[in-house]
Protein backbone atom coordinates (compact mmCIF):
# COMPACT_ATOMS: atom_id res chain seq x y z
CA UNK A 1 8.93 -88.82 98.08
CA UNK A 2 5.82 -88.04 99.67
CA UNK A 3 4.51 -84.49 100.15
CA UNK A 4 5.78 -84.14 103.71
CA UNK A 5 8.61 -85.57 102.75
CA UNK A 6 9.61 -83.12 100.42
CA UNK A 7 8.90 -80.36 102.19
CA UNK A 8 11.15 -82.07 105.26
CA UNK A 9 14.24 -82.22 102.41
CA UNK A 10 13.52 -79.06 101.17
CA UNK A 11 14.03 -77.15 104.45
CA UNK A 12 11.88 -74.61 106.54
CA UNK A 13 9.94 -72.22 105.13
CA UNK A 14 6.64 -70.79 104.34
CA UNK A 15 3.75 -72.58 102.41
CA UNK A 16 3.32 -70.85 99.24
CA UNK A 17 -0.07 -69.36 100.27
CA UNK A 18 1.19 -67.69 103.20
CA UNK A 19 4.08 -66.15 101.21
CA UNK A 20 1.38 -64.80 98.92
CA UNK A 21 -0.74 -63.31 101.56
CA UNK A 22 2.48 -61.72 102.86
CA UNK A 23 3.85 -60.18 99.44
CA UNK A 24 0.38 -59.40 98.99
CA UNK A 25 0.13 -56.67 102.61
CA UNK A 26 3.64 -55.61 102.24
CA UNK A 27 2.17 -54.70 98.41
CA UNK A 28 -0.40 -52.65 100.14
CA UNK A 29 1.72 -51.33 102.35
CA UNK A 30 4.66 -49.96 100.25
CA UNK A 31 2.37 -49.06 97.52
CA UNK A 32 1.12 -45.66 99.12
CA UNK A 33 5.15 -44.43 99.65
CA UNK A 34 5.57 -45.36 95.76
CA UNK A 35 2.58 -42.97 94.88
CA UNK A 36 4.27 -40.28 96.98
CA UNK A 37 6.15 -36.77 95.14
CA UNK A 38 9.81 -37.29 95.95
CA UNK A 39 11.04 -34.42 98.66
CA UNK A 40 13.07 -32.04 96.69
CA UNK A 41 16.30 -32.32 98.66
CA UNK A 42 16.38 -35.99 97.57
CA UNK A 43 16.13 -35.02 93.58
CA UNK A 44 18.63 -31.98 94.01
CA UNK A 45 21.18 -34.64 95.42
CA UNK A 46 20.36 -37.40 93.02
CA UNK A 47 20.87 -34.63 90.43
CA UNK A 48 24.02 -34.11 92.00
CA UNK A 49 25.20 -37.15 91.93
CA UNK A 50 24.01 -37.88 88.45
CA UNK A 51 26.81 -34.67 87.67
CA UNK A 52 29.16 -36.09 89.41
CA UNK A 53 29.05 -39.39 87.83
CA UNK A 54 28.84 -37.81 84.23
CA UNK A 55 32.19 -36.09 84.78
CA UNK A 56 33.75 -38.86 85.90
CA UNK A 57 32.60 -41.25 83.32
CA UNK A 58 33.97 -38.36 80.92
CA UNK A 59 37.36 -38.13 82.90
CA UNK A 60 38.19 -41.43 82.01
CA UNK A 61 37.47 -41.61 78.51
CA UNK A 62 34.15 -43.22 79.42
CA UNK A 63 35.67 -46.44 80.28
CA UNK A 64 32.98 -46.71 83.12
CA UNK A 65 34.71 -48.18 87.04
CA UNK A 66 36.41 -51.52 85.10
């Protein structure tokens, strides 16, 4: 097939440089949140839930949600 041609079988989408332009701003977008403390309610409740799970997984003999 011909390069147009494969992109027709292949289906819509987006050319491979605009898909790196666009992972590239959301990149630059996101990154600052990433950089950012965690607010302390969030870590008490993931600690929290971190508990929870530990004496669960020690309630059933450690045999995990199978």
């Amino acid at each position: 097939m011909s390069g147009d041609k494969a992109k027709e079988a292949a289906g819509p989408g987006l050319d491979s440089q605009l898909q790196a332009q666009i992972g590239r701003k959301l990149k630059g977008m996101y990154d600052s949140y990433l950089n950012e403390p965690m607010p302390d309610h969030l870590v008490s409740l993931l600690e929290k839930l971190d508990a929870k799970s530990r004496s669960v997984s020690a309630d059933d003999g450690g045999k995990g949600n199978e």
